[in-house]
N, C-alpha and C. Protein backbone atom coordinates (compact mmCIF):
# COMPACT_ATOMS: atom_id res chain seq x y z
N UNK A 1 -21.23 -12.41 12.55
CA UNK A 1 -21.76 -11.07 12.54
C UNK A 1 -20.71 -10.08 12.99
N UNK A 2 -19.53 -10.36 13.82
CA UNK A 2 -18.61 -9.53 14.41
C UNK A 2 -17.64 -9.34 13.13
N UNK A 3 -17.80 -9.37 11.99
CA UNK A 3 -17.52 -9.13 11.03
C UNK A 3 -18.02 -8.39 9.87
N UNK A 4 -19.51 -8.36 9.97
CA UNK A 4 -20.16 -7.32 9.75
C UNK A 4 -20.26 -5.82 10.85
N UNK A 5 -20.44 -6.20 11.55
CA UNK A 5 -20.32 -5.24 12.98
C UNK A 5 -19.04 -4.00 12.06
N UNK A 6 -17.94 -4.89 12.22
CA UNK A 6 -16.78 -4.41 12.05
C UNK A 6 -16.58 -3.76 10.60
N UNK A 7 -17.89 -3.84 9.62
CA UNK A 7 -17.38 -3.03 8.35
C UNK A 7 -16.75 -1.65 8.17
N UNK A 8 -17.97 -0.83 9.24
CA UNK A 8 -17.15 0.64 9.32
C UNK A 8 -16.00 0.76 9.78
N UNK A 9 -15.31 -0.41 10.26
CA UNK A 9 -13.74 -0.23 10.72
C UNK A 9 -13.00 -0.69 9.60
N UNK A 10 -13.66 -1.69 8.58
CA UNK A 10 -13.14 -1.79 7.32
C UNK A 10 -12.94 -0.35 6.34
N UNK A 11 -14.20 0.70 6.99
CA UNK A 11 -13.86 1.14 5.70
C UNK A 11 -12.63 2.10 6.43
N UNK A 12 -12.86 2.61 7.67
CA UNK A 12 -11.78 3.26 8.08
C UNK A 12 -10.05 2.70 8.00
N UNK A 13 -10.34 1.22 8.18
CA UNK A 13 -8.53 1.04 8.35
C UNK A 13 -8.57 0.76 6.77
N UNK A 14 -8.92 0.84 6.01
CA UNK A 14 -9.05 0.79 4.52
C UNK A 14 -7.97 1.86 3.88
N UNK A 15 -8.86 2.82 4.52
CA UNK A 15 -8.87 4.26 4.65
C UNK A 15 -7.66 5.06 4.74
N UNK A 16 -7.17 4.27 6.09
CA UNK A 16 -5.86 4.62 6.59
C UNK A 16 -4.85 4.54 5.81
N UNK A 17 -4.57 2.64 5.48
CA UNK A 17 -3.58 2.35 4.72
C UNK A 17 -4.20 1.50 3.71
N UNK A 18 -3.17 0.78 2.87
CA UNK A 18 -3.63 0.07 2.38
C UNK A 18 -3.00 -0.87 1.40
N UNK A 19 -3.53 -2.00 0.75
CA UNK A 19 -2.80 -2.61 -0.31
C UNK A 19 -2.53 -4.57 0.11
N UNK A 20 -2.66 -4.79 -0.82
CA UNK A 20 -2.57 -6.32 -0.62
C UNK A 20 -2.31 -6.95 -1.59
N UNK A 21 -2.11 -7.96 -2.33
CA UNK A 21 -1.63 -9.19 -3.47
C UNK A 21 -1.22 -8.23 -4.34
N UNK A 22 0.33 -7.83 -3.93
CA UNK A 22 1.30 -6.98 -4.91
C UNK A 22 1.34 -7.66 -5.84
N UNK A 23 2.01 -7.25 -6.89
CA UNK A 23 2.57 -8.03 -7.93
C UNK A 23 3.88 -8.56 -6.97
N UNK A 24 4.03 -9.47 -7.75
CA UNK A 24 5.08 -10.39 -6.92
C UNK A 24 6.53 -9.72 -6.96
N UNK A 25 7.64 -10.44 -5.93
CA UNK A 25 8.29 -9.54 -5.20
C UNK A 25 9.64 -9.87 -6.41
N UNK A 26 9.50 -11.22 -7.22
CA UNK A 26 10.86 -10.72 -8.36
C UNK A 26 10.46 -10.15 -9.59
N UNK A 27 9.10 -9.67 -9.75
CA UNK A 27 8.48 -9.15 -10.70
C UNK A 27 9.24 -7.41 -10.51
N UNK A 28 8.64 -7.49 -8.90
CA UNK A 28 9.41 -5.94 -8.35
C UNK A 28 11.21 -5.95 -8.64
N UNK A 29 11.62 -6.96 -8.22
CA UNK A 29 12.66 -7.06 -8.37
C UNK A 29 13.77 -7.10 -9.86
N UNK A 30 12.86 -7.55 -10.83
CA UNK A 30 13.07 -6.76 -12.34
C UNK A 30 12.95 -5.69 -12.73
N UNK A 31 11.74 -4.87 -12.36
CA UNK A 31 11.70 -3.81 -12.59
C UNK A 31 12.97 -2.83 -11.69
N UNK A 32 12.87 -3.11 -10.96
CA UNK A 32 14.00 -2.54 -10.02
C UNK A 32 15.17 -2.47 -11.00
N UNK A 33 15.24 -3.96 -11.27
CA UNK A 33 16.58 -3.85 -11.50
C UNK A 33 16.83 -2.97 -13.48
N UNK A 34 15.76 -3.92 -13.95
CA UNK A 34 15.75 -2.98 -15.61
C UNK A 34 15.78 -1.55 -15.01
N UNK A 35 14.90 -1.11 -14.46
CA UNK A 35 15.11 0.31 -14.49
C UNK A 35 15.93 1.09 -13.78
N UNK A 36 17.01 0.46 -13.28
CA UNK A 36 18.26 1.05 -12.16
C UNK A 36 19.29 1.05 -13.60
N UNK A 37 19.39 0.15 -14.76
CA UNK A 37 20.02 0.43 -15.88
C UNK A 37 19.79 1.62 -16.51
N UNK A 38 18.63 2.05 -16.70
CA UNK A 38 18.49 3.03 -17.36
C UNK A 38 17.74 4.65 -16.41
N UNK A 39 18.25 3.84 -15.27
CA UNK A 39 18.53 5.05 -14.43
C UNK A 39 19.41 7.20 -14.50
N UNK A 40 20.66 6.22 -15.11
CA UNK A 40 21.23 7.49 -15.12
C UNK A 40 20.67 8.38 -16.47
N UNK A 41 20.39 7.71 -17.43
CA UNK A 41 19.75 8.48 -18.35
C UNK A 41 18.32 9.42 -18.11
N UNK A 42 17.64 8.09 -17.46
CA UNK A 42 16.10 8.82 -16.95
C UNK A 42 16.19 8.78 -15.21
N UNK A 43 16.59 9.81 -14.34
CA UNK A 43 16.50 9.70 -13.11
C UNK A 43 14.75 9.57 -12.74
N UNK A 44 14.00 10.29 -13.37
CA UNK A 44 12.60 9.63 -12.85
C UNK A 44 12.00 8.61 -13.01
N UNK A 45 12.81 7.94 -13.85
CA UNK A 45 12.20 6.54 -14.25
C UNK A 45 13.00 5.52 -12.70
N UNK A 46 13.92 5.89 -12.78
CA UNK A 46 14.64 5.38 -11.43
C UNK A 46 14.14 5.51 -10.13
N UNK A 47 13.83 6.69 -9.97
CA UNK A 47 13.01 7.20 -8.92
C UNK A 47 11.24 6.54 -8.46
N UNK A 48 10.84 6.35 -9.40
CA UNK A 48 9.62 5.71 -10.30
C UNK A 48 10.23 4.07 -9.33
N UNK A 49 10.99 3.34 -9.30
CA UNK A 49 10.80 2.47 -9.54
C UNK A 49 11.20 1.85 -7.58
N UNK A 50 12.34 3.05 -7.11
CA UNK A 50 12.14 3.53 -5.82
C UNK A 50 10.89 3.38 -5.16
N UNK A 51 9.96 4.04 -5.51
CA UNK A 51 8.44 4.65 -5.25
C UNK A 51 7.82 2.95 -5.09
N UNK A 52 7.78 2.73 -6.00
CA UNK A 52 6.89 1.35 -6.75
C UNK A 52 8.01 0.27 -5.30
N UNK A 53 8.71 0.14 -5.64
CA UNK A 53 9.33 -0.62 -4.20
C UNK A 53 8.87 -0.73 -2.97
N UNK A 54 8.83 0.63 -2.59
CA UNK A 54 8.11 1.07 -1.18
C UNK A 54 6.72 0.68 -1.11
N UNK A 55 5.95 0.84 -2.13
CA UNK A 55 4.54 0.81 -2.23
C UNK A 55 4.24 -1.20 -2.20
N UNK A 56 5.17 -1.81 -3.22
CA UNK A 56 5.25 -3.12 -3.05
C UNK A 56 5.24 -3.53 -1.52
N UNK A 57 6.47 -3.22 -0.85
CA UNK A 57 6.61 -3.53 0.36
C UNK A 57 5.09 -3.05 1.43
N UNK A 58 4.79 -2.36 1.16
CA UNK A 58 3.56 -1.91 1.89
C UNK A 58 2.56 -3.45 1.44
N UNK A 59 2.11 -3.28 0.40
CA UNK A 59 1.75 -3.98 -0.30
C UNK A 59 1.48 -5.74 0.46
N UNK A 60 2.92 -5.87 0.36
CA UNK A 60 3.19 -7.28 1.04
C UNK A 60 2.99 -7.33 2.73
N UNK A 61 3.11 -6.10 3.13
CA UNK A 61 2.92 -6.46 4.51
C UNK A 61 1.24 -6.52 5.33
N UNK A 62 0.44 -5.40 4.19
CA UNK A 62 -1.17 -5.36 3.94
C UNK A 62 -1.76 -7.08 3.99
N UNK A 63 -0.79 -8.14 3.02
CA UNK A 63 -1.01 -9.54 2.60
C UNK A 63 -0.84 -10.28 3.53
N UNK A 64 0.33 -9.94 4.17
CA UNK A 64 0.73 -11.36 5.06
C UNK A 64 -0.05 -10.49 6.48
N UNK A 65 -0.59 -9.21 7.05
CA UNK A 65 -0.87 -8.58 7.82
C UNK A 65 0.20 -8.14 9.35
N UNK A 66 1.24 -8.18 8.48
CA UNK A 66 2.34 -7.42 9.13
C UNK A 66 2.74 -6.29 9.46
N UNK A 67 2.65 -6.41 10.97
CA UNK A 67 2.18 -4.91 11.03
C UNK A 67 3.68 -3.94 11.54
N UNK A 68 4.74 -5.07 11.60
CA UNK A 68 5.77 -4.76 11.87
C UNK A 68 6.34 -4.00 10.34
N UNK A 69 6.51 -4.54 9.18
CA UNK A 69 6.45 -4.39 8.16
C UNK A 69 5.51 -3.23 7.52
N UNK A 70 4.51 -2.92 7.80
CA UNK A 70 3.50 -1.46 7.47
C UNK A 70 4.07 -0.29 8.72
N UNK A 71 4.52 -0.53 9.59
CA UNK A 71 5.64 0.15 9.66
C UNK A 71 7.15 0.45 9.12
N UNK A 72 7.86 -0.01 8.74
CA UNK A 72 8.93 -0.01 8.28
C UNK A 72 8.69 0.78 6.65
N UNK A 73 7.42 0.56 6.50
CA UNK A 73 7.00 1.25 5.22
C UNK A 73 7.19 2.85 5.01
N UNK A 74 6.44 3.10 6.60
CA UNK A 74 6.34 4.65 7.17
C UNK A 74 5.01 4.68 7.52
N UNK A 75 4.34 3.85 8.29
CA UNK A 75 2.93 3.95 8.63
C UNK A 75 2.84 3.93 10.21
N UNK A 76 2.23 5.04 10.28
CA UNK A 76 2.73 5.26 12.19
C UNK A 76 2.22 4.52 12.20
N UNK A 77 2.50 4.77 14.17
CA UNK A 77 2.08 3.83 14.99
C UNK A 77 0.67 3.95 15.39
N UNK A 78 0.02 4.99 15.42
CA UNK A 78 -1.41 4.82 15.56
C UNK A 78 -2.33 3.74 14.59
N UNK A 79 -2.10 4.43 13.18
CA UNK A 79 -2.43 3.67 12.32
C UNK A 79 -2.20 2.56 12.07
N UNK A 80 -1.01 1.80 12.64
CA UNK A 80 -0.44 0.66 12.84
C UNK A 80 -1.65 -0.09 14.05
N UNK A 81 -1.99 0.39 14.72
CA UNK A 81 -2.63 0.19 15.61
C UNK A 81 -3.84 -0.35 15.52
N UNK A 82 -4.24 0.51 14.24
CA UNK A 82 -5.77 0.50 13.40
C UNK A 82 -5.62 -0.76 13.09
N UNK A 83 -4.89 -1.07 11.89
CA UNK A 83 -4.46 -2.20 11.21
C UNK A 83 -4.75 -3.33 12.03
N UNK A 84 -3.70 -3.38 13.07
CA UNK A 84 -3.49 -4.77 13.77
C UNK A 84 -5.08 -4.98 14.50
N UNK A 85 -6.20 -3.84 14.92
CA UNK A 85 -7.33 -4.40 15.32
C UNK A 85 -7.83 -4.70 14.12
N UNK A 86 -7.77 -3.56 12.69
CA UNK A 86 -8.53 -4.80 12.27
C UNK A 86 -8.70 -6.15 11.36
N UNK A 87 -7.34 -6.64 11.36
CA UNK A 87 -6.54 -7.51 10.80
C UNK A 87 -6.88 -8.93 12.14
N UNK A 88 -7.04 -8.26 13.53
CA UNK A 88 -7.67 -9.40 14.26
C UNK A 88 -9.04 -9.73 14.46
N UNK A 89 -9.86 -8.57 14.03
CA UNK A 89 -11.13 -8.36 14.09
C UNK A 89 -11.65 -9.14 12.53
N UNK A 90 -10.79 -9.10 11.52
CA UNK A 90 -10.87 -9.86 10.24
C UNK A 90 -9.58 -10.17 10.00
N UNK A 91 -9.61 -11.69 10.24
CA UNK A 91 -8.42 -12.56 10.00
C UNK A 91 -8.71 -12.86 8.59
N UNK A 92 -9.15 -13.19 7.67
CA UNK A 92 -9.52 -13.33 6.40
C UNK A 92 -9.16 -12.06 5.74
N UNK A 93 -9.24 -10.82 6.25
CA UNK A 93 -9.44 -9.26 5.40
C UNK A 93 -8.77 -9.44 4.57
N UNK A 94 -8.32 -9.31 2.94
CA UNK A 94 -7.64 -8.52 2.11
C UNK A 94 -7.84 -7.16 1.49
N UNK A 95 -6.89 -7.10 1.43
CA UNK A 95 -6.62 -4.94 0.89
C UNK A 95 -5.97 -5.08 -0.41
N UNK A 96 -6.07 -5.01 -1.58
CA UNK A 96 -5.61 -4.83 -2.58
C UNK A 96 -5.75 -3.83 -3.06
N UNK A 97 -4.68 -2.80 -3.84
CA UNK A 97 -4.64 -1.06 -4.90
C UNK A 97 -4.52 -1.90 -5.94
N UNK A 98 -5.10 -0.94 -7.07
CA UNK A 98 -4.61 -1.00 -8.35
C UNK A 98 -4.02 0.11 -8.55
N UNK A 99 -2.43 0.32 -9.05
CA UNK A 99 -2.20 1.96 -8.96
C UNK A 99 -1.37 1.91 -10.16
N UNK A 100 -2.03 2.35 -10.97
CA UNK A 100 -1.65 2.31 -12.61
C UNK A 100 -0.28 3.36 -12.49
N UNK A 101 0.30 3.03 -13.83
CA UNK A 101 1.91 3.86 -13.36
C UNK A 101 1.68 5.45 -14.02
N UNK A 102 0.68 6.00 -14.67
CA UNK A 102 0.65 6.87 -15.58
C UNK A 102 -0.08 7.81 -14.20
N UNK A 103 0.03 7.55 -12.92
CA UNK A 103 -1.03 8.30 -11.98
C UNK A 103 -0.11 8.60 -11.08
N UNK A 104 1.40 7.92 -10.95
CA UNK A 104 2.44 8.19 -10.06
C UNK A 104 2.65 9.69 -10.43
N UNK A 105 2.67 10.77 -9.88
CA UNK A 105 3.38 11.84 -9.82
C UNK A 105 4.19 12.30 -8.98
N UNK A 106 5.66 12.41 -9.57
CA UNK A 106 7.14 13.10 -8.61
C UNK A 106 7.76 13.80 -8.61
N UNK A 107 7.42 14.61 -7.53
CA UNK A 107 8.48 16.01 -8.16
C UNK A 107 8.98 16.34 -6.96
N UNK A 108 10.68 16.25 -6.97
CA UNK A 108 11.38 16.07 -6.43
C UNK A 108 11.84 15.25 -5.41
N UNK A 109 11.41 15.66 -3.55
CA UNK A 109 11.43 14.45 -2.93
C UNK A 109 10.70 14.25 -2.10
N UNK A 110 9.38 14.40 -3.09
CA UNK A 110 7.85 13.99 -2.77
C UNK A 110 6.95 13.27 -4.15
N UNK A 111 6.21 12.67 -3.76
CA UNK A 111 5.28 12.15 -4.90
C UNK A 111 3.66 11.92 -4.40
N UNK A 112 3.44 11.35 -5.42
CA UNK A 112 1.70 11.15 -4.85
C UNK A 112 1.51 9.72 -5.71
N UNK A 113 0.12 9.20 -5.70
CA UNK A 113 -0.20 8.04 -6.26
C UNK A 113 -1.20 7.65 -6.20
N UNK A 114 -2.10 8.27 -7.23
CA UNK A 114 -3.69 7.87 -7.28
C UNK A 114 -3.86 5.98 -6.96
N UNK A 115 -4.70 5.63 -6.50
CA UNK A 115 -4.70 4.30 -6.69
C UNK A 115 -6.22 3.99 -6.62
N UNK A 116 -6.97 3.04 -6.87
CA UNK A 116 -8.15 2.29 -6.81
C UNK A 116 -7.89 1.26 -5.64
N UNK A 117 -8.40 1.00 -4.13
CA UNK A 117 -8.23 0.36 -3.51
C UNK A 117 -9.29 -0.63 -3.32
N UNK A 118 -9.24 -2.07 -3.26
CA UNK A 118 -10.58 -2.82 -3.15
C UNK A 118 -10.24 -3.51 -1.37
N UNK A 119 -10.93 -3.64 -0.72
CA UNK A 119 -10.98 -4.34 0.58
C UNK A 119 -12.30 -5.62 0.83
N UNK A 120 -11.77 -6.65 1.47
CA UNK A 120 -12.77 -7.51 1.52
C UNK A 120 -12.81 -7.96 2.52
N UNK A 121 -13.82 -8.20 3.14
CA UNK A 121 -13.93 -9.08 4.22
C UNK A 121 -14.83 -10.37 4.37
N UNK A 122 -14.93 -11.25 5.20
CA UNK A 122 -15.40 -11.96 5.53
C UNK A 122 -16.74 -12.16 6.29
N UNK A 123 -18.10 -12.24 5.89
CA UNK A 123 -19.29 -12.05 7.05
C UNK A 123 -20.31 -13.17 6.47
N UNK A 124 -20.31 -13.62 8.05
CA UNK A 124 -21.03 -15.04 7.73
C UNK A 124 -20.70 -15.95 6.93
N UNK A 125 -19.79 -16.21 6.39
CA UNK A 125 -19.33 -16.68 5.26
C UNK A 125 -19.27 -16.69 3.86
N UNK A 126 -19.87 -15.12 3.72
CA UNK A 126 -19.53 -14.20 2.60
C UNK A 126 -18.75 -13.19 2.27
N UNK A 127 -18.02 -13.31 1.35
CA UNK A 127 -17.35 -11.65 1.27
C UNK A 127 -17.82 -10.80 0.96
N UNK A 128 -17.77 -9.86 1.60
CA UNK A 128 -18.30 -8.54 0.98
C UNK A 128 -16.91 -7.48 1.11
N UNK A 129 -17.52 -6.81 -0.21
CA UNK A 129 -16.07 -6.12 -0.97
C UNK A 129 -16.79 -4.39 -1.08
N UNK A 130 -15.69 -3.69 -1.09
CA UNK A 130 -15.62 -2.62 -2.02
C UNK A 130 -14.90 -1.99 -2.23
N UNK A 131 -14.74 -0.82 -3.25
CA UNK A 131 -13.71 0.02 -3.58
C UNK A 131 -13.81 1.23 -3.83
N UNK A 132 -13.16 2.16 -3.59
CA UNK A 132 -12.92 3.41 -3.53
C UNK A 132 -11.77 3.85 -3.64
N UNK A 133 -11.25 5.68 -4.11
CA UNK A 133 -10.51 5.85 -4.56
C UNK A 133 -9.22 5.93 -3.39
N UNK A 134 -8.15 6.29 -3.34
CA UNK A 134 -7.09 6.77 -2.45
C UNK A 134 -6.02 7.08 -2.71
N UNK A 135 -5.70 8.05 -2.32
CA UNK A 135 -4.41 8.51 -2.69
C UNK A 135 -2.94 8.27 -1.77
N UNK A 136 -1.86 7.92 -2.27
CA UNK A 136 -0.95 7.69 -1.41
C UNK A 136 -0.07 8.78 -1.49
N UNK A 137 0.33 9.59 -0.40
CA UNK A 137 2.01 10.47 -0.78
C UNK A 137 2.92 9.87 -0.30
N UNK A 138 4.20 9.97 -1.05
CA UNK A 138 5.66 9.57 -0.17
C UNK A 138 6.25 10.55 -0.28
N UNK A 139 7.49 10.59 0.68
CA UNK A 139 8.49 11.52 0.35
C UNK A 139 9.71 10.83 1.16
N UNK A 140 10.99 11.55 0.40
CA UNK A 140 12.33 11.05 0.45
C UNK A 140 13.26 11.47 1.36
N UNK A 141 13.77 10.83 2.00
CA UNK A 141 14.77 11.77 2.97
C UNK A 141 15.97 11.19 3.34
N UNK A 142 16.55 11.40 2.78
CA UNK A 142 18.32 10.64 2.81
C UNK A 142 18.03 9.58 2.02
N UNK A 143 17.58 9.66 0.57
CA UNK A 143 17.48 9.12 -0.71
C UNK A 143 16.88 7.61 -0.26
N UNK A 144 15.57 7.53 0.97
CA UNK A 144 14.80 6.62 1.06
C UNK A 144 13.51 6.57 1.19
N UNK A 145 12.38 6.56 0.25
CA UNK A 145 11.11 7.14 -0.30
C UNK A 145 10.17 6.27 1.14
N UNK A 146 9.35 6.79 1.62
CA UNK A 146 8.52 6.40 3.08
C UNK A 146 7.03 6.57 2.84
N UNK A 147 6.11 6.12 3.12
CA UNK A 147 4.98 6.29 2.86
C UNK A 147 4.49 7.92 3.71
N UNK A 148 3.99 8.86 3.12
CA UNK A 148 3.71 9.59 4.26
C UNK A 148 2.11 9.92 5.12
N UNK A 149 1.42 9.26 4.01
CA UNK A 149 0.05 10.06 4.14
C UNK A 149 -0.74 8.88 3.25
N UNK A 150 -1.93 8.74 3.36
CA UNK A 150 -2.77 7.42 2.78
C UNK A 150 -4.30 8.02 2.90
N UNK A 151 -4.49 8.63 1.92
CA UNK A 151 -6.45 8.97 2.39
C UNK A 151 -6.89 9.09 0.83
């Protein structure tokens, strides 16, 4: 039941940050790299793929519930805080986005990123899930894109 208890903290640290079972990390690592080729031609496609990096890494640290790592992303420390209670409060939790690429918007050295977020938890030995929308911003600062904002 301390897992039901704990939903409204699901939906809040949901809320906060988010993301879980990235696409995998040499999947990222192709795209990275195809699109660092055709970088100088299309700088937003490059930039694009910057973005998608950062968001991966978030991503992976949501999975393994690293909270050292959802920092390094750019996710304070409060919110970091959120996380780690409720990542102990639901040891089972996953956070997964779907954030289609046609929803990334960047202009200059800021962006945004509609996403569909699903969260699940564990109660009684059922999951219970849901999803709602969220938006992510980043922005760049000495040509390294940071998560800034998650609601």
């Amino acid at each position: 039941m301390k897992s039901l208890a704990s939903f409204p903290a699901l939906i809040a640290a949901a809320g906060l940050l988010a993301m879980a079972a990235p696409p995998s990390w040499p999947q990222t690592a192709k795209l990275v790299s195809s699109v660092a080729d055709s970088s100088a031609a299309h700088p937003a496609v490059g930039e694009a793929a910057l973005v998608q990096a950062k968001l991966d890494q978030f991503d992976s640290a949501l999975a393994t519930h690293d909270i050292g790592q959802l920092q390094a992303a750019g996710v304070k420390p409060v919110s970091a805080k959120r996380w780690q209670k409720f990542f102990k409060e639901n040891p089972a939790a996953q956070v997964t986005d779907r954030c289609p690429a046609w929803a990334l918007a960047i202009s200059g050295d800021a962006a945004t990123w509609d996403c569909t977020e699903k969260a699940t938890i564990v109660s009684e030995g059922k999951p219970l899930s849901f999803e709602h929308l969220i938006r992510y911003t980043f922005s760049k600062r000495d040509g390294v894109w940071t998560i800034t904002d998650r609601k």
